[in-house]
C-alpha atoms as a PDB file:
ATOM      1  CA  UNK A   1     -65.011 -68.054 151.724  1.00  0.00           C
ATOM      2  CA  UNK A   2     -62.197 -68.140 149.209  1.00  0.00           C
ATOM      3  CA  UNK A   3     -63.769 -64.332 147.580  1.00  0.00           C
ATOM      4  CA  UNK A   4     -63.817 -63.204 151.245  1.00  0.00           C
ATOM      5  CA  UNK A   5     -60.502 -63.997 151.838  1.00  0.00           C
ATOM      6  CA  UNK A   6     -59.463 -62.804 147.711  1.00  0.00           C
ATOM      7  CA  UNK A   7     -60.479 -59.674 148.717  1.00  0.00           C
ATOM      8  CA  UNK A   8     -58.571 -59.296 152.316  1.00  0.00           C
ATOM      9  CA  UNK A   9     -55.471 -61.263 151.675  1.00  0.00           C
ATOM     10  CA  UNK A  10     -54.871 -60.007 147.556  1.00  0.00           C
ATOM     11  CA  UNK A  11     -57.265 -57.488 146.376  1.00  0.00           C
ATOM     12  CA  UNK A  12     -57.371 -54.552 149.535  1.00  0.00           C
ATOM     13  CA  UNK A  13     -59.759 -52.362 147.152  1.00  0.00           C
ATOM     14  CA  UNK A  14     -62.032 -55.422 146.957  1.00  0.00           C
ATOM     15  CA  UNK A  15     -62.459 -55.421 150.416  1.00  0.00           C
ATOM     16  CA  UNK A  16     -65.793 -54.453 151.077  1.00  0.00           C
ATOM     17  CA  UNK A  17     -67.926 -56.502 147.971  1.00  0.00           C
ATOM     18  CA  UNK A  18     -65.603 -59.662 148.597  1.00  0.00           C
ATOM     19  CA  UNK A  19     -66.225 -59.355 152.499  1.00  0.00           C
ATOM     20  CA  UNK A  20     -69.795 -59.018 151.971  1.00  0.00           C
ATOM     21  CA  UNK A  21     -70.020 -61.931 149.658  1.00  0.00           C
ATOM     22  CA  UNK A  22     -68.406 -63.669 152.418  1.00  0.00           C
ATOM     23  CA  UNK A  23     -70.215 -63.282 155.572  1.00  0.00           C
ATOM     24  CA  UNK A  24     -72.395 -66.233 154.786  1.00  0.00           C
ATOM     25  CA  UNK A  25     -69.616 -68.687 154.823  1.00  0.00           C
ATOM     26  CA  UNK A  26     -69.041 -69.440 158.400  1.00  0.00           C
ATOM     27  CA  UNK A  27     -72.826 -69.992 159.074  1.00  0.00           C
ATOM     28  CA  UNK A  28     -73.033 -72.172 156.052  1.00  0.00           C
ATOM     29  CA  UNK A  29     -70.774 -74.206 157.614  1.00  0.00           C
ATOM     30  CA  UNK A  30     -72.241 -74.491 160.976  1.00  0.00           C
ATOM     31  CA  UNK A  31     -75.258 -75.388 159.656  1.00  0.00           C
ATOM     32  CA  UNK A  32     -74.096 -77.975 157.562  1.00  0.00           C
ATOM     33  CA  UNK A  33     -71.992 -79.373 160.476  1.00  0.00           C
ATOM     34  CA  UNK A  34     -75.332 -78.728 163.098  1.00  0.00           C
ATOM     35  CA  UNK A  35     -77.335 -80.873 160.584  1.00  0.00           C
ATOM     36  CA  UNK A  36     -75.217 -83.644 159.996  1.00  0.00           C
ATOM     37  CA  UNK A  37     -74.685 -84.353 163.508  1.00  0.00           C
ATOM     38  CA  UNK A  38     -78.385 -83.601 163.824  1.00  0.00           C
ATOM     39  CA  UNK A  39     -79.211 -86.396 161.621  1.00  0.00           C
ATOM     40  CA  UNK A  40     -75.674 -88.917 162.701  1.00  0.00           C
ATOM     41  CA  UNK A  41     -74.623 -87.663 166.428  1.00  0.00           C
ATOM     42  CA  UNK A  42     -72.182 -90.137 165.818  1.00  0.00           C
ATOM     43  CA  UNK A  43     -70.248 -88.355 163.716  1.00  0.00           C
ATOM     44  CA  UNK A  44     -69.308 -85.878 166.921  1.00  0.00           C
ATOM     45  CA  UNK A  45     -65.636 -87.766 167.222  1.00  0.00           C
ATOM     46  CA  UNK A  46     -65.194 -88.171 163.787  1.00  0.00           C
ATOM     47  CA  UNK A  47     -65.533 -84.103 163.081  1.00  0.00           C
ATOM     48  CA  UNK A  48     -63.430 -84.235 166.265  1.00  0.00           C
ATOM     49  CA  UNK A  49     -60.791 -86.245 165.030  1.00  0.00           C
ATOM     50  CA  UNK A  50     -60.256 -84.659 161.642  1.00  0.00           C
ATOM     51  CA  UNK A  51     -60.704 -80.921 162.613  1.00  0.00           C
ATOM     52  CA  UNK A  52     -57.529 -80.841 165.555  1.00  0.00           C
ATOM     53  CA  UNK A  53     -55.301 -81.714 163.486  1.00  0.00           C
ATOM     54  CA  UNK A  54     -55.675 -80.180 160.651  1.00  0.00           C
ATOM     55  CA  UNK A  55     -56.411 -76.777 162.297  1.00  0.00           C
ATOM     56  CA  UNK A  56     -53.199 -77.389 163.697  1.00  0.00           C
ATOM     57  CA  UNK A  57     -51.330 -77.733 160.290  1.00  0.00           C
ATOM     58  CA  UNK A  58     -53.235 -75.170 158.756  1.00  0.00           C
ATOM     59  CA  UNK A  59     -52.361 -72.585 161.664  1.00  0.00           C
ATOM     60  CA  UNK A  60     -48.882 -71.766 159.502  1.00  0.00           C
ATOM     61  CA  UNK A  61     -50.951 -71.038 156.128  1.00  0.00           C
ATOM     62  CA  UNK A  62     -53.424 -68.488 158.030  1.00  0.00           C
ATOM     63  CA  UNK A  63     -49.965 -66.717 159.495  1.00  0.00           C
ATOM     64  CA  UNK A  64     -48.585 -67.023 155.831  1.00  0.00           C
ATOM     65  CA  UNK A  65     -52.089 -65.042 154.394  1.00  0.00           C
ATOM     66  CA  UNK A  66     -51.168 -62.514 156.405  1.00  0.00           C
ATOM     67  CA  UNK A  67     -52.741 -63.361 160.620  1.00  0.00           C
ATOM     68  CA  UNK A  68     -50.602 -63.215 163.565  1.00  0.00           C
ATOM     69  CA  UNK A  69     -49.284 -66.428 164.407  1.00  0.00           C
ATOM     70  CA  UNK A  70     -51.301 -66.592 167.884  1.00  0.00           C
ATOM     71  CA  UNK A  71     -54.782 -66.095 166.212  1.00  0.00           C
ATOM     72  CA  UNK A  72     -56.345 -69.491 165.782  1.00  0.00           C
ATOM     73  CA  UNK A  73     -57.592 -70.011 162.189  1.00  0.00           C
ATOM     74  CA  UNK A  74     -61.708 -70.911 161.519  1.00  0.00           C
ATOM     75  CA  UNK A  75     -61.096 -74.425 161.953  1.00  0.00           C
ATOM     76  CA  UNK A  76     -60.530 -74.166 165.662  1.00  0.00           C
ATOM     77  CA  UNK A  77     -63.816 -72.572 165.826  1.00  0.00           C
ATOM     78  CA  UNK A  78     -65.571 -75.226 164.194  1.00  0.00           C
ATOM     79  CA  UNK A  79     -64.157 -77.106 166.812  1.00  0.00           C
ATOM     80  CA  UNK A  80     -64.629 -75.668 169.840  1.00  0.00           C
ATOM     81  CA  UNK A  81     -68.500 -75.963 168.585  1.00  0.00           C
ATOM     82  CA  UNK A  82     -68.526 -79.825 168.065  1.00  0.00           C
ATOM     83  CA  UNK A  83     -66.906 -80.382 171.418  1.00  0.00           C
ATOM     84  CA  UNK A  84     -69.767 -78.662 172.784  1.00  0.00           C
ATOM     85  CA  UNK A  85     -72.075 -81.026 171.061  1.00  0.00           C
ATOM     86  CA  UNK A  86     -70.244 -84.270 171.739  1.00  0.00           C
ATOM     87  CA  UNK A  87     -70.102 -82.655 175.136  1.00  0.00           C
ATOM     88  CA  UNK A  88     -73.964 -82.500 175.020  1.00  0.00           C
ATOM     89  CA  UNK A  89     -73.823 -86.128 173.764  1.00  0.00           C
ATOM     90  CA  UNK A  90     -71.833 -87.580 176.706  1.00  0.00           C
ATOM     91  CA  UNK A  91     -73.058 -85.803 179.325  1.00  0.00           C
ATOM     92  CA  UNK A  92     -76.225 -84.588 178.628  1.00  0.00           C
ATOM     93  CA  UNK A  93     -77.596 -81.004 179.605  1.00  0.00           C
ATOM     94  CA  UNK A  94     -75.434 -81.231 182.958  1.00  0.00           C
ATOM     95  CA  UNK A  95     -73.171 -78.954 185.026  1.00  0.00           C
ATOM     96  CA  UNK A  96     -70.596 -80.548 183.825  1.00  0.00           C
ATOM     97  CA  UNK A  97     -71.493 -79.567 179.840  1.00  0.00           C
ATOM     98  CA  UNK A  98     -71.913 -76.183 181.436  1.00  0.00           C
ATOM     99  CA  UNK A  99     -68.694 -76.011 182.546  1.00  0.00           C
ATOM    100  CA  UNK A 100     -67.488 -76.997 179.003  1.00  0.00           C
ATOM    101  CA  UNK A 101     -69.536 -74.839 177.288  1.00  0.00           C
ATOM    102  CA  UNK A 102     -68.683 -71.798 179.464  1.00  0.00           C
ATOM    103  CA  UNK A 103     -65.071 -72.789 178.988  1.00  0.00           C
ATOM    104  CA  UNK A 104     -64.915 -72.847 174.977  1.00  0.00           C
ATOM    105  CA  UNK A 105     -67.510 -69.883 174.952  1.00  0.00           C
ATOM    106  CA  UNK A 106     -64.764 -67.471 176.606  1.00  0.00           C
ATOM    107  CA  UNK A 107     -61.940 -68.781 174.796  1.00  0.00           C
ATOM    108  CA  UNK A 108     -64.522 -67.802 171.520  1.00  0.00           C
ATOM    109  CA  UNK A 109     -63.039 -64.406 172.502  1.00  0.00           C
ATOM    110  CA  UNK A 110     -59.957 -64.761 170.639  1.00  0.00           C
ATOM    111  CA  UNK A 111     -61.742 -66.503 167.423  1.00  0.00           C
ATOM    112  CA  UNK A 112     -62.436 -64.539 164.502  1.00  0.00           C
ATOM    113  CA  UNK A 113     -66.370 -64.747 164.918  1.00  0.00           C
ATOM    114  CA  UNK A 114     -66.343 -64.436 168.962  1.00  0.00           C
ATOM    115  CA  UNK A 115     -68.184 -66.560 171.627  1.00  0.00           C
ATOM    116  CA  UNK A 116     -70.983 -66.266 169.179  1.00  0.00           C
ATOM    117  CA  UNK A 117     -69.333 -68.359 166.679  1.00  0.00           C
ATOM    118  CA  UNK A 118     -68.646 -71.725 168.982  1.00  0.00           C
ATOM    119  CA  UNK A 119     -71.997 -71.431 170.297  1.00  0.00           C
ATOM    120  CA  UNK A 120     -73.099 -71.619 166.358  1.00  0.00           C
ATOM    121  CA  UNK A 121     -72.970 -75.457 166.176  1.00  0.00           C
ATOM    122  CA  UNK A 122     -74.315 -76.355 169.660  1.00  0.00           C
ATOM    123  CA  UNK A 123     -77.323 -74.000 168.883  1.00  0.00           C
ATOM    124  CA  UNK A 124     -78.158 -74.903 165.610  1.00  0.00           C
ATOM    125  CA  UNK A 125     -77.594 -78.714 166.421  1.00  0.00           C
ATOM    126  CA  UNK A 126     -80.545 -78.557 168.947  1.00  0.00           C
ATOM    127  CA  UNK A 127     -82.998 -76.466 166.966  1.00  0.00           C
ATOM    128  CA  UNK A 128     -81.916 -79.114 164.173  1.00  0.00           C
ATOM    129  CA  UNK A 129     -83.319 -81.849 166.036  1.00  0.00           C
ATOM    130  CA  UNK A 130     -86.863 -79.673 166.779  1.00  0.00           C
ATOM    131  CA  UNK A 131     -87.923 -78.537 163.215  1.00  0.00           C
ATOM    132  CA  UNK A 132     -86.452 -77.000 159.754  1.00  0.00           C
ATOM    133  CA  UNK A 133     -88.172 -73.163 160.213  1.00  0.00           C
ATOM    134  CA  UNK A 134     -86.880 -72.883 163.946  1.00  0.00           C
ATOM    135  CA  UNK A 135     -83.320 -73.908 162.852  1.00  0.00           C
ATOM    136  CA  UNK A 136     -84.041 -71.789 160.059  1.00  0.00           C
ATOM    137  CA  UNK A 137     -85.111 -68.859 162.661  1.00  0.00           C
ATOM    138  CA  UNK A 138     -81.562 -69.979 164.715  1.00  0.00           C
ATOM    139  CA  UNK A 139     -79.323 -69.615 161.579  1.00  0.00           C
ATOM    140  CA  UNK A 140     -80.385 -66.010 160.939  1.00  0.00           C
ATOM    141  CA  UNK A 141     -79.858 -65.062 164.321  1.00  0.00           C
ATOM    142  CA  UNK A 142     -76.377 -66.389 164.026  1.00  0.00           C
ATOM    143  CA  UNK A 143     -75.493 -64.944 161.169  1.00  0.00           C
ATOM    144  CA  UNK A 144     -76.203 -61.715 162.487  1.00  0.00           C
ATOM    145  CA  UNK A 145     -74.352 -62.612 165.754  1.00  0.00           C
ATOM    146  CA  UNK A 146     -71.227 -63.999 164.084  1.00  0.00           C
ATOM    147  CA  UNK A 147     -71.197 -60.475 161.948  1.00  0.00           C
ATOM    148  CA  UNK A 148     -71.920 -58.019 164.547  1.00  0.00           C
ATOM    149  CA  UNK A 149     -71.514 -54.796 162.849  1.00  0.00           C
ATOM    150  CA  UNK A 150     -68.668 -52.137 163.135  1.00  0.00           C
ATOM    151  CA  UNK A 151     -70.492 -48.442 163.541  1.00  0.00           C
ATOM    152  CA  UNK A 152     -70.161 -47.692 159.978  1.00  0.00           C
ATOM    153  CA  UNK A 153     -72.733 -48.312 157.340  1.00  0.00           C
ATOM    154  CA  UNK A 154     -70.736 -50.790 155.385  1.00  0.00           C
ATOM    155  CA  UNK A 155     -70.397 -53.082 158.560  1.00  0.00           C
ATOM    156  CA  UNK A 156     -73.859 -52.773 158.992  1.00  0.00           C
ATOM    157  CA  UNK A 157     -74.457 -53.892 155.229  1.00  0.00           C
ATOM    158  CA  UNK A 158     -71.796 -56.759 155.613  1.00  0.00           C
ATOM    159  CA  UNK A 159     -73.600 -57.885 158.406  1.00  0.00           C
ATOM    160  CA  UNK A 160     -77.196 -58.385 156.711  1.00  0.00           C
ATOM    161  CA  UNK A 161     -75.479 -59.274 153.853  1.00  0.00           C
ATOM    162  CA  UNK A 162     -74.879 -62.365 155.725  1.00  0.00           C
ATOM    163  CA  UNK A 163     -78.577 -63.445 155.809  1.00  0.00           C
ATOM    164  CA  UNK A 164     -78.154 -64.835 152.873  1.00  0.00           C
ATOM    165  CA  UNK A 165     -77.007 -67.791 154.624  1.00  0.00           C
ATOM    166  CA  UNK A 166     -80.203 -69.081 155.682  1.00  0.00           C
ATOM    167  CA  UNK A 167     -81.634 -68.458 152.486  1.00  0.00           C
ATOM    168  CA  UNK A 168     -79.011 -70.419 150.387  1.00  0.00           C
ATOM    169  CA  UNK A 169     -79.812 -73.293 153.809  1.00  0.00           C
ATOM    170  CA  UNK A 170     -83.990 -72.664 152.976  1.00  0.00           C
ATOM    171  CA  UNK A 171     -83.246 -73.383 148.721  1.00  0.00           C
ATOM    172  CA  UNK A 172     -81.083 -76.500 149.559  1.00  0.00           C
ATOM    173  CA  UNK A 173     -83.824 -77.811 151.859  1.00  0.00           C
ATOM    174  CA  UNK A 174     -86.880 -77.183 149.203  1.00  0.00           C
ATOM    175  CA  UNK A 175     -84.958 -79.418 146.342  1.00  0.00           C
ATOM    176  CA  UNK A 176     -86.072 -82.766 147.669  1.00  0.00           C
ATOM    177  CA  UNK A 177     -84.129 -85.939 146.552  1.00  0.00           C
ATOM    178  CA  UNK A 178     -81.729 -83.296 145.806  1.00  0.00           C
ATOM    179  CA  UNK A 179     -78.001 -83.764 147.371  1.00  0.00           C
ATOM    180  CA  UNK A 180     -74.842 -81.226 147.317  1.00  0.00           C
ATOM    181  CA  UNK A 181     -71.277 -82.340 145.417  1.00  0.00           C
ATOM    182  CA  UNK A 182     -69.364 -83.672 148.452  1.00  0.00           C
ATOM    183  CA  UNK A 183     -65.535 -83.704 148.309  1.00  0.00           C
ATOM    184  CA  UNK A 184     -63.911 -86.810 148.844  1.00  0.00           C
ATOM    185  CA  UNK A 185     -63.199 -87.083 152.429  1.00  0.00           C
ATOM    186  CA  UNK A 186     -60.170 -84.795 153.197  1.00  0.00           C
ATOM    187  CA  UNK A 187     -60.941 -82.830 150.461  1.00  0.00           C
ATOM    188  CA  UNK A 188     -62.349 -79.201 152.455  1.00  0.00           C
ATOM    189  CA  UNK A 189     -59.631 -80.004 155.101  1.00  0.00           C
ATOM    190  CA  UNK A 190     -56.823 -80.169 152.517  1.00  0.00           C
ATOM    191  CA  UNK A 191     -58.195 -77.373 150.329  1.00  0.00           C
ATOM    192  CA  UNK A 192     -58.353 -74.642 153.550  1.00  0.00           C
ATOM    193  CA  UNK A 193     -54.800 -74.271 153.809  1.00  0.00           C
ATOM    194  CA  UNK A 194     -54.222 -74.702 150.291  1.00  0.00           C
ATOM    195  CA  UNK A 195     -56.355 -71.972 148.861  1.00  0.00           C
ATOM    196  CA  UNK A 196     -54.660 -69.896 152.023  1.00  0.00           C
ATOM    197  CA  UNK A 197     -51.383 -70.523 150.900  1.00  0.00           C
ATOM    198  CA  UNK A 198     -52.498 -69.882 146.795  1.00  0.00           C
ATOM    199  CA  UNK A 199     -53.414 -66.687 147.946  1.00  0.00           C
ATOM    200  CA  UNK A 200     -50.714 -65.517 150.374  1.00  0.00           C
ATOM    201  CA  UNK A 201     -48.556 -66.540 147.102  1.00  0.00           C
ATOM    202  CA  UNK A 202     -50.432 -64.338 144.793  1.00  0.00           C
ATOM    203  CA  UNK A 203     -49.899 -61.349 147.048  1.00  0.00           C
ATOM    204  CA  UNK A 204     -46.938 -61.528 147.295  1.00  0.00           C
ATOM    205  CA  UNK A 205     -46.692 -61.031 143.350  1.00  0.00           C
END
């Protein structure tokens, strides 16, 4: 994430390796959000309850690196997709989740990674719960989706460049007994707007 965004908000003739490097980010972190709720579906308010608000305070750092103030940083993505799930939680596979769904799916028009990108979460959160390879199958899908290419060849490499998010997911699920470094609890919340606001500063010198 923080080369991807090197590359757009600091280094312009970067663009294309650091943007390629990149495109496995956001699936990375649906999956990693899909999978924990998978596992603790109680943790569907928590994410709720610490992604609002600070999408909200980092909504002036993404218009500092360079956004329009009206586009809604990654974090209200992330979001929108948990809703759907706690939605899914509550209510079960209902009208009334449809309704939901529907509702944060069109407004996924105005995120960076579309309708495709809230329906990340949700998606990967129910093949989670079936089996490894068919969230494994999901995740590639979606990392296609949430990189649909432009009609050059370099969009179409940035896209497949971003299967290499459910490879990097495949090698962290073979290394049993094996856990990632966590942060300490606020620490990927606080460091979003920070590294935004690191690199808005460094382009400006």
């Amino acid at each position: 994430m923080v080369i991807d965004h090197y590359g757009k908000i600091v280094a312009p003739d970067w663009y294309f390796p650091t943007h390629m490097i990149g495109r496995a980010a956001f699936p990375l972190f649906a999956w990693i959000i899909a999978n924990r709720l998978a596992i603790r579906p109680d943790l569907a308010m928590q994410y709720i309850r610490w992604l609002l608000p600070w999408a909200v305070v980092s909504q002036p750092a993404f218009f500092l690196a360079g956004r329009e103030w009206y586009e809604p940083n990654i974090m209200f993505e992330l979001l929108a997709g948990v809703v759907i799930v706690y939605a899914i939680q509550v209510y079960g596979r209902t009208a009334r989740t449809l309704l939901i769904g529907a509702l944060l799916t069109t407004l996924g028009w105005f995120f960076d990674y579309g309708p495709a990108g809230v329906l990340s979460i949700p998606l990967l959160f129910l093949a989670a719960q079936n089996s490894a390879p068919r969230a494994m199958a999901w995740l590639a899908l979606i990392a296609l989706a949430v990189n649909l290419p432009a009609a050059d060849l370099q969009g179409w490499l940035a896209a497949f460049a971003a299967l290499g998010a459910p490879v990097i997911a495949l090698l962290s699920l073979s290394l049993a007994g094996y856990s990632l470094p966590r942060l300490p609890k606020p620490g990927f919340y606080l460091f979003y707007p920070l590294h935004l606001l690191v690199l808005a500063a460094l382009s400006q010198l």
